[in-house]
Protein backbone atom coordinates (compact mmCIF):
# COMPACT_ATOMS: atom_id res chain seq x y z
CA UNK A 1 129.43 202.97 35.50
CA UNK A 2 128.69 199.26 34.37
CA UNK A 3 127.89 196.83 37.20
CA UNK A 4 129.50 194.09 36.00
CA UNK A 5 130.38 190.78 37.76
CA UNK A 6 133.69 191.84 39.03
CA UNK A 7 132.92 195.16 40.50
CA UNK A 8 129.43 193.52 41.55
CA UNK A 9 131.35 190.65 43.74
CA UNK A 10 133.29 193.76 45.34
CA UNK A 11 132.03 195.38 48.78
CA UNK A 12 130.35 198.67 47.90
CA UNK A 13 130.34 201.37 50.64
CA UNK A 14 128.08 204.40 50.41
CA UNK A 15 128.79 207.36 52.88
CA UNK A 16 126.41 210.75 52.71
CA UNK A 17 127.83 213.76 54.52
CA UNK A 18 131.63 212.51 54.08
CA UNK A 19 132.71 216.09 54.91
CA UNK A 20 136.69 215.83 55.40
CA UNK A 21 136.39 212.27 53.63
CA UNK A 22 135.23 210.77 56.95
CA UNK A 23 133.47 207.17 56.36
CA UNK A 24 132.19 204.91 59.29
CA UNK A 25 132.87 201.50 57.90
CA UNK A 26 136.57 200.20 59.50
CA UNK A 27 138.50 198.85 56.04
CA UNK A 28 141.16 196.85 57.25
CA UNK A 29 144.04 197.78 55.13
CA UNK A 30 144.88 193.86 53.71
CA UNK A 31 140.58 194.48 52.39
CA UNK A 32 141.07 197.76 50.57
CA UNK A 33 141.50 196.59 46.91
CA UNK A 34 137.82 194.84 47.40
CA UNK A 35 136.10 198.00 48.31
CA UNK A 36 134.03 200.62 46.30
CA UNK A 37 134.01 203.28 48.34
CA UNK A 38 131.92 205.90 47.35
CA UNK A 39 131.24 209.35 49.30
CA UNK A 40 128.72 212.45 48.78
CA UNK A 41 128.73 215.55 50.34
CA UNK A 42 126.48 218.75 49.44
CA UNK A 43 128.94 221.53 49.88
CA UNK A 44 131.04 221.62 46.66
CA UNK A 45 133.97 223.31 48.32
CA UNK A 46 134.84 219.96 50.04
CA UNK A 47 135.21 218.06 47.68
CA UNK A 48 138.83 217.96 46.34
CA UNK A 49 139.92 217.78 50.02
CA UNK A 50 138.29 214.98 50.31
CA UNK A 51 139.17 213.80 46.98
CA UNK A 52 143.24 213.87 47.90
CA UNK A 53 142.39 212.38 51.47
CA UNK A 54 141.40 209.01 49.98
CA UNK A 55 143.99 209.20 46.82
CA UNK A 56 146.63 207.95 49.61
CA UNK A 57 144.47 204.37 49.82
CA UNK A 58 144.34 201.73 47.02
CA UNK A 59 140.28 201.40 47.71
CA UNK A 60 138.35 202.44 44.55
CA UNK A 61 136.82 205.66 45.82
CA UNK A 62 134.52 207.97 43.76
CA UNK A 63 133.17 211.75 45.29
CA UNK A 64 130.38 213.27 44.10
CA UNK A 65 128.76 216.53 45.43
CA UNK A 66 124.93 215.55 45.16
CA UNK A 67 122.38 216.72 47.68
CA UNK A 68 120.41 213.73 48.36
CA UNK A 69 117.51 213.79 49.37
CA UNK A 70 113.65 212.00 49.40
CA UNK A 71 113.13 213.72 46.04
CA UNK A 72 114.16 215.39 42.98
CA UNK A 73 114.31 219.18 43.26
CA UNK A 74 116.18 221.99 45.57
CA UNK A 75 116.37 222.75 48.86
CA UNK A 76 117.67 225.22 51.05
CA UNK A 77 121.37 224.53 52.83
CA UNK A 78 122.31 225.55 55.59
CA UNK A 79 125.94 226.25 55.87
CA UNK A 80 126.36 226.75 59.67
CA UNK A 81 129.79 228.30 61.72
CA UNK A 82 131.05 224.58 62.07
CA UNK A 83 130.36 222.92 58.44
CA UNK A 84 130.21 219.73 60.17
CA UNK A 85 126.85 220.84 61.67
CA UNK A 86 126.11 222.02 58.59
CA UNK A 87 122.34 220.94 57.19
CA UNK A 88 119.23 221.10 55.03
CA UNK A 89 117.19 221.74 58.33
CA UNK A 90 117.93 225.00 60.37
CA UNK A 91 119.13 224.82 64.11
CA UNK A 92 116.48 224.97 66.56
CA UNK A 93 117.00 227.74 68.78
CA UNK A 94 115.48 225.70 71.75
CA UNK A 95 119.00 223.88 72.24
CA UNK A 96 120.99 227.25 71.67
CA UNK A 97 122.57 226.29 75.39
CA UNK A 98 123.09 222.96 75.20
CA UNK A 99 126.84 222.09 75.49
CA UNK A 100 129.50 219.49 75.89
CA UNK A 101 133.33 219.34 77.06
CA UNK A 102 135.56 219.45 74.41
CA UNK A 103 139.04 218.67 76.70
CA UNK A 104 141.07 218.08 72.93
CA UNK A 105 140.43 221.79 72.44
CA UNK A 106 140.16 222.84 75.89
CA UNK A 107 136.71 224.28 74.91
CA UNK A 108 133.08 223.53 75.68
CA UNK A 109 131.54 223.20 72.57
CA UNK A 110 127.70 225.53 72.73
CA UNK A 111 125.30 224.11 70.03
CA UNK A 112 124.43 227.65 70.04
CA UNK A 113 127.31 229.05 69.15
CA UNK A 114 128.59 225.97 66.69
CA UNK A 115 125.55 226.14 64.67
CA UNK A 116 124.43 229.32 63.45
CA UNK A 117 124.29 229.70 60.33
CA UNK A 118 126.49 231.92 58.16
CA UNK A 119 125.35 230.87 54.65
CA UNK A 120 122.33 229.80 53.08
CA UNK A 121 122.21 227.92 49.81
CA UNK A 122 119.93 226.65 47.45
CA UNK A 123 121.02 223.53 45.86
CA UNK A 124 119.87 221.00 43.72
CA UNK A 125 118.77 217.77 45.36
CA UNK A 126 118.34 213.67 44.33
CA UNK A 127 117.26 210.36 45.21
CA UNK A 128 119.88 207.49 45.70
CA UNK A 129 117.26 205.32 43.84
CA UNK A 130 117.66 207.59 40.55
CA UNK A 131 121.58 207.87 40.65
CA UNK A 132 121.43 204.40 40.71
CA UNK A 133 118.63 203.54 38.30
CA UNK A 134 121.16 206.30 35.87
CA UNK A 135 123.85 204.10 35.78
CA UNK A 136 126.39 206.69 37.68
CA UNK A 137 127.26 204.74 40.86
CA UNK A 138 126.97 201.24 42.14
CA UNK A 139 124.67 200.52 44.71
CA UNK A 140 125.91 199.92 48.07
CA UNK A 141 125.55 197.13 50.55
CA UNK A 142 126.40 199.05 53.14
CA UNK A 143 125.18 203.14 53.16
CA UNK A 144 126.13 205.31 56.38
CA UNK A 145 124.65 208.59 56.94
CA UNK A 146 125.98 211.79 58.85
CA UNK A 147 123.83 214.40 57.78
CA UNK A 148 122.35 215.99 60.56
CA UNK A 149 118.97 215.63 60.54
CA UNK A 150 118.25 214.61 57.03
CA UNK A 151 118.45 210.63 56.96
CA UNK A 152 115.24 209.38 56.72
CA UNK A 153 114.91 212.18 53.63
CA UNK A 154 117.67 210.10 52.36
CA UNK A 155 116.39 206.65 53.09
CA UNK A 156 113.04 207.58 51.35
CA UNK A 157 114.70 208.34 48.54
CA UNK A 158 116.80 204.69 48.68
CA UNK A 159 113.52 202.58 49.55
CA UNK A 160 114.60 200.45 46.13
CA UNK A 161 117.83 200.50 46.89
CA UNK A 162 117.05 199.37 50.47
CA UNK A 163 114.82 196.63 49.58
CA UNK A 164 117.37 195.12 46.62
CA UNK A 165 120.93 195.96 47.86
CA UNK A 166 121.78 197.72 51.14
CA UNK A 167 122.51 194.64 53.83
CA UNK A 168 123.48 197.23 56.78
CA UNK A 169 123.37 200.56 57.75
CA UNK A 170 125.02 203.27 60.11
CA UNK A 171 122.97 206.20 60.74
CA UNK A 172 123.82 209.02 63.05
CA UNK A 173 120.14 209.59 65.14
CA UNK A 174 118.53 212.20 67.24
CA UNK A 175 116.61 212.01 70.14
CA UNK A 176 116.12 215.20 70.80
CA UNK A 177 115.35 218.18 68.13
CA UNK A 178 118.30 219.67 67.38
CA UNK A 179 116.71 220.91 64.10
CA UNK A 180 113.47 222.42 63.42
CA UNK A 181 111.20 219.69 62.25
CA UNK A 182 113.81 216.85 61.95
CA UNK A 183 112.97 212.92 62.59
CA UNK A 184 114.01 211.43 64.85
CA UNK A 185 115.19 207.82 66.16
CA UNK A 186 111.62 206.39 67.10
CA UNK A 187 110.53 207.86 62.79
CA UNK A 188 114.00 205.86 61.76
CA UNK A 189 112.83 202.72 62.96
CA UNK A 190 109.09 202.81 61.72
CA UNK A 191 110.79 202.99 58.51
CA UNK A 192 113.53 200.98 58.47
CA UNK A 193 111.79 198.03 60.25
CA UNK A 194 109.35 196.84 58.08
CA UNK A 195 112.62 196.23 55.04
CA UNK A 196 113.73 193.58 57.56
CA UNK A 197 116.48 195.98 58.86
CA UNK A 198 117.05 195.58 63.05
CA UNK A 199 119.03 197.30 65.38
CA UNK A 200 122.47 195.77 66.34
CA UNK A 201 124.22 198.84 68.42
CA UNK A 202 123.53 202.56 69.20
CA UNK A 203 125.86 204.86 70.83
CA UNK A 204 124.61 207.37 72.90
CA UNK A 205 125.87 211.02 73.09
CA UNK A 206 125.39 213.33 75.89
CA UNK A 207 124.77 217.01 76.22
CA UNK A 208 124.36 219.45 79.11
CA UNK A 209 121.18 221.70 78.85
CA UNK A 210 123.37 224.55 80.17
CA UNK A 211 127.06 225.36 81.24
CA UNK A 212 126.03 225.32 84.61
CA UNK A 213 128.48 226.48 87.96
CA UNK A 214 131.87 225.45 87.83
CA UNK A 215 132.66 222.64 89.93
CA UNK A 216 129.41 220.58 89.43
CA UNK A 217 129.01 219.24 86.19
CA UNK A 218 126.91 215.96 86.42
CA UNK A 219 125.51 213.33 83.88
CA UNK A 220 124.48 214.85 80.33
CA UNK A 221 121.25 213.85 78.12
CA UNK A 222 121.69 211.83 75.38
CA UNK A 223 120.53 214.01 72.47
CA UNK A 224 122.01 212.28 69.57
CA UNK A 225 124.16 209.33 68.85
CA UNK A 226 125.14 206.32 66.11
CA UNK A 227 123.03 203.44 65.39
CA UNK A 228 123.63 200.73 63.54
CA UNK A 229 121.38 198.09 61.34
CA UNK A 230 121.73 195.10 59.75
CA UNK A 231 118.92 193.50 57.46
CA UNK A 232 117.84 190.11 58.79
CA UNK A 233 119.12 187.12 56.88
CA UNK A 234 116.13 185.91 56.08
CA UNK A 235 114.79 189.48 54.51
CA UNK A 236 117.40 189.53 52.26
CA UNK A 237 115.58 188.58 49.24
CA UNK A 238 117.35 189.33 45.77
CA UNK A 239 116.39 188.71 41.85
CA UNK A 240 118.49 185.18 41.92
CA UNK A 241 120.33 182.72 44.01
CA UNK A 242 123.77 183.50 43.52
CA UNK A 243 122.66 187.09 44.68
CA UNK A 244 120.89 186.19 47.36
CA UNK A 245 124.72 184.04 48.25
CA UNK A 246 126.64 187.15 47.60
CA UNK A 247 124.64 189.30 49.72
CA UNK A 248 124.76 186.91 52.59
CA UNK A 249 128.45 187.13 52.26
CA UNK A 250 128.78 190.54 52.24
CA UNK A 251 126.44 190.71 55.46
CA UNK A 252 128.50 188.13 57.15
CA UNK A 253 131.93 190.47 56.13
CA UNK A 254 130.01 193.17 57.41
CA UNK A 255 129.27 191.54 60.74
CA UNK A 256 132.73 190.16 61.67
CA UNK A 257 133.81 193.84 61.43
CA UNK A 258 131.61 194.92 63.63
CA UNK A 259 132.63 192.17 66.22
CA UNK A 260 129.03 190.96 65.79
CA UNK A 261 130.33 187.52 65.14
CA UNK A 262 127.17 186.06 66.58
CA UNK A 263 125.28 187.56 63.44
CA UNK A 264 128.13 186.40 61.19
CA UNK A 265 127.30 183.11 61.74
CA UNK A 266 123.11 183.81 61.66
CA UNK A 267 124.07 184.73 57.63
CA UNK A 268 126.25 181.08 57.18
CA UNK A 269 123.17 179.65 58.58
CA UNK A 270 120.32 180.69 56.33
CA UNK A 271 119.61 178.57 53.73
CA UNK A 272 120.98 180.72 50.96
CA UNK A 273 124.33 181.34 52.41
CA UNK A 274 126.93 179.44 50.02
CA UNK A 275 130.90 179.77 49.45
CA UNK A 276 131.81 181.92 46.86
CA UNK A 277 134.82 181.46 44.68
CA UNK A 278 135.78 184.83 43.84
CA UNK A 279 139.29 186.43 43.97
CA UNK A 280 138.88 188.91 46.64
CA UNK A 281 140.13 188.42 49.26
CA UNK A 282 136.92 189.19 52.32
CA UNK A 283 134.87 186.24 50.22
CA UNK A 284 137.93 184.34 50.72
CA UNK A 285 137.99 184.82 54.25
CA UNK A 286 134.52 184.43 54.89
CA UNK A 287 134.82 181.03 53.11
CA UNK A 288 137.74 180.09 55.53
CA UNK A 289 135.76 181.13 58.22
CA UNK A 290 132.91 179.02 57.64
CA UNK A 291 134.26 175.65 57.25
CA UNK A 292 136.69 176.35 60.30
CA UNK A 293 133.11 177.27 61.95
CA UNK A 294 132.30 173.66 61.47
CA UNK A 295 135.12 172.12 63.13
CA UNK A 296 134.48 174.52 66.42
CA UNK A 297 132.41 172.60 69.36
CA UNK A 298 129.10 174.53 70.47
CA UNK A 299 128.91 176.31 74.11
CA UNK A 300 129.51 174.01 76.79
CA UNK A 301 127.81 175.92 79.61
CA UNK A 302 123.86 174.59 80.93
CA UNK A 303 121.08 176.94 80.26
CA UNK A 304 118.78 178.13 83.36
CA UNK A 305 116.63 175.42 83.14
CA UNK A 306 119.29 172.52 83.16
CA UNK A 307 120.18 174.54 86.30
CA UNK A 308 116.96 175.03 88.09
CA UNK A 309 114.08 173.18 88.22
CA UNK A 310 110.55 175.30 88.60
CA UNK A 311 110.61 174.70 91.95
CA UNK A 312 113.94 175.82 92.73
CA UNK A 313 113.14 178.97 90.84
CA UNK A 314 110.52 180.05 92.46
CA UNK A 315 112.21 179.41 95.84
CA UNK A 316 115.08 182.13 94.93
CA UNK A 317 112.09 184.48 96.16
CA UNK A 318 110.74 182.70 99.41
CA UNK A 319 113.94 183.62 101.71
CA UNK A 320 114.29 187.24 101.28
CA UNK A 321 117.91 187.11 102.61
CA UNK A 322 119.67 184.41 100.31
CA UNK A 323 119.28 182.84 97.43
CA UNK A 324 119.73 178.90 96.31
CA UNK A 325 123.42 179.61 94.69
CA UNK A 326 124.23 181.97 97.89
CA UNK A 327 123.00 179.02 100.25
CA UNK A 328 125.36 176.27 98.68
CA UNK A 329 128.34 178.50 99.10
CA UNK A 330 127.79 180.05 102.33
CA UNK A 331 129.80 177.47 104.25
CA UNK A 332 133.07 176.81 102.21
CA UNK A 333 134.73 173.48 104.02
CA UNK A 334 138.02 173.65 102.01
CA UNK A 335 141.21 175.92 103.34
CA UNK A 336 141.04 177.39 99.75
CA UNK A 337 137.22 178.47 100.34
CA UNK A 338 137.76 179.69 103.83
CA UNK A 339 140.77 182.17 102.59
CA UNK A 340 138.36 182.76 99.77
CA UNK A 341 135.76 184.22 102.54
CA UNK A 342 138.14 186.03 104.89
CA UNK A 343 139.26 188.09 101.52
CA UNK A 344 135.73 188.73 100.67
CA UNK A 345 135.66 190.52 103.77
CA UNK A 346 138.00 192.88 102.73
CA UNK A 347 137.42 194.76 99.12
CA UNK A 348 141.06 195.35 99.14
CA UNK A 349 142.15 192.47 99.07
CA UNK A 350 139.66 191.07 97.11
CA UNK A 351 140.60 193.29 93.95
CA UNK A 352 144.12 192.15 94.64
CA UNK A 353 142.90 188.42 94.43
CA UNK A 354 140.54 188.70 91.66
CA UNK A 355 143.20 191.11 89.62
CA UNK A 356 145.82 188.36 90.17
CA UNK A 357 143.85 185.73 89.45
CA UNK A 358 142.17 187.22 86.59
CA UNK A 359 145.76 187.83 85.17
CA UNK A 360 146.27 184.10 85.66
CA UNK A 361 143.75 183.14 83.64
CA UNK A 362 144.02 185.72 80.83
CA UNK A 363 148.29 184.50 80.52
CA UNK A 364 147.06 181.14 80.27
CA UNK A 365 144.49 181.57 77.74
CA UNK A 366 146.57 183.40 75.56
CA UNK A 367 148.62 180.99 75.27
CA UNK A 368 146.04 178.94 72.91
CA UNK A 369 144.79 180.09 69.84
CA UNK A 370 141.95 178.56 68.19
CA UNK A 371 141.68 177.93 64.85
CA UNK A 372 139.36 181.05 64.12
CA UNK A 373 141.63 183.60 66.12
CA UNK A 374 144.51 182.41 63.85
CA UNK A 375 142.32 183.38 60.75
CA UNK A 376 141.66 187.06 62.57
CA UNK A 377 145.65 187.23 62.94
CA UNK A 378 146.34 185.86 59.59
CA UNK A 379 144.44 188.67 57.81
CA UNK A 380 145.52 191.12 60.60
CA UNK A 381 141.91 191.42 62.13
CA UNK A 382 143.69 192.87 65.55
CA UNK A 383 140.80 194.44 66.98
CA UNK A 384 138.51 191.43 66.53
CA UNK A 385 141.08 188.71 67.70
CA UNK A 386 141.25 190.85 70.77
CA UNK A 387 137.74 190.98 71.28
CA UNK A 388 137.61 187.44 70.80
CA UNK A 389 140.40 186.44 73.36
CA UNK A 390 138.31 189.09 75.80
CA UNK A 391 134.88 187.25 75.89
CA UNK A 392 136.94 184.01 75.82
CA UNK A 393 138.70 184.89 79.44
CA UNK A 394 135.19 185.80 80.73
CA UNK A 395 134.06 182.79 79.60
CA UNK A 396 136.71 180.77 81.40
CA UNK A 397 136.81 182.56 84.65
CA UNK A 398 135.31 180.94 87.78
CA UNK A 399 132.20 182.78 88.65
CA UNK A 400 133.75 184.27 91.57
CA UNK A 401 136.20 186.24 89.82
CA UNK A 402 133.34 187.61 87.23
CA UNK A 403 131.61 189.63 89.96
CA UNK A 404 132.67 193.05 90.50
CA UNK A 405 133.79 194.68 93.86
């Protein structure tokens, strides 16, 4: 495939282990005709299932059934009871009892059960760095990996690609070893830090250690879970100018779907970051977004220090029963204040007053709509605006009705 300027200015999407044609980048249905989505998966038999899944979708989308890997050779698969636990490393027996609910099924699901194996396979394996350096895929800017056990193998194997192209990443982790020998999270991070990637979320997934007595099932471990990275602005560093632009972009696209609109704006920021005429339609948007960044006004709240001098912060630890803020509101004069204190007395009706007047406030703010929330609503960005309008009540809320009961 030829990387030329109109594919190039396109979002490219790499997923490894896309099993079922599962992906973990959200593509907002208005965005799909400026994707490349492209999906690997090392047992054969998948693919045309996956193949018809994503025919229904007007995003380019390309399968291939490669093994990748950190080199060029063959390896032994393990094809386990559940495929989707399915992996080049075998299941250590350690965690054969290690469990968790499954209420959709009405099961618990026993790692020891789940992933035996019932086939063994050797396949051929690859790097992501040769595919690419072959001409038969695009590289991504954003590469997601579900392959139980086997990422950093794959992320060796993409170090070029990592340093050049890839702007974030979504990795499912371990803590724990599930299998024999794997990396884990801590090993993911020693690699991945030094490119300039950082992390930006993890979700954490619990297991029980046993099915213990019915009737008494507490907290769980966390085991394994999803992390996500994004390359620091300033470590993107490509071959020209008008890359270095594009890839800034495509980070700030990147961002806003992750709600990490914070970090959006950290990529307008750098130096490097410049609109893009281009026809699709996320570069558009990103472009919108940035002047109507410009227009916005910056926080309006003090920082500690414009609240507290040193003095008064080192007094919040010479009275061991109040502090400075509790002092100054300790004695409301107001009728509004005293009814304020009698309900505080009461946690019932204190969640009745701070539900209502929480509801007050969040009617009233969505009333308005700022400039940028009518951009999310324009392109149907639902799930951000409402994000947005969230952090935006908090904001506005009177401290009092912040705190929790």
């Amino acid at each position: 495939m030829n990387q030329n300027s109109t594919i190039s200015s396109k979002l490219v999407l790499h997923h490894v282990g896309g099993r079922a044609g599962s992906i973990c980048f959200p593509i907002p249905e208005k965005f799909e005709t400026d994707i490349i989505n492209v999906l690997y998966e090392a047992d054969a038999s998948c693919i045309e299932q996956i193949k018809t899944r994503w025919s229904q979708h007007r995003a380019q989308t390309e399968v291939y059934p490669y093994c990748l890997s950190d080199k060029v050779g063959h390896c032994e698969f393990h094809l386990n009871y559940d495929p989707y636990t399915s992996s080049i490393y075998s299941f250590n027996e350690k965690f054969k009892d290690y469990y968790y609910p499954y209420p959709g099924l009405g099961m618990d699901y026993v790692l020891g059960d789940s992933c035996q194996a019932v086939q063994t396979l050797t396949l051929d394996t690859t790097t992501l760095d040769t595919i690419i350096a072959e001409g038969k895929v695009v590289a991504p800017n954003f590469l997601s990996l579900d392959t139980q056990g086997s990422e950093l193998n794959i992320l060796k194997g993409a170090q070029k690609c990592l340093e050049d192209h890839v702007s974030a990443l979504f990795i499912e982790v371990e803590f724990h070893s599930i299998y024999k020998n794997q990396p884990l999270f801590h090993d993911l991070c020693a690699f991945l830090n030094p490119l300039g990637f950082e992390l930006v979320d993890l979700n954490l997934f619990e297991r029980y250690p046993l099915r213990g007595k019915w009737g008494i099932r507490g907290e769980g471990l966390p085991t394994e879970g999803e992390a996500l990275f994004f390359k620091a602005p300033e470590a993107i560093k490509s071959l020209s100018k008008g890359e270095r632009a594009l890839q800034l972009n495509k980070l700030a696209f990147i961002a806003l779907m992750f709600n990490r609109f914070e970090y959006m704006q950290l990529c307008m920021n750098d130096p490097g970051f410049q609109k893009l005429e281009n026809q699709n339609h996320y570069l558009q948007l990103i472009s919108d977004i940035e002047q109507v960044l410009k227009q916005l006004p910056e926080r309006p709240f003090p920082i500690f220090s414009d609240k507290f001098s040193v003095e008064a912060s080192k007094a919040r630890f010479e009275n061991a029963t109040s502090t400075p803020l509790e002092n100054a509101t300790s004695t409301p004069r107001s009728l509004k204040g005293r009814l304020r204190q009698i309900a505080r007395k009461s946690k019932l009706l204190t969640r009745c007053w701070i539900f209502l007047r929480r509801s007050y406030y969040s009617i009233k703010i969505r009333k308005t709509v700022s400039s940028f929330e009518q951009l999310l609503i324009d392109n149907q960005l639902n799930h951000q605006y409402e994000v947005i309008v969230k952090n935006r009540i908090i904001d506005t809320l009177p401290p009092i009705y912040k705190k929790k009961v």
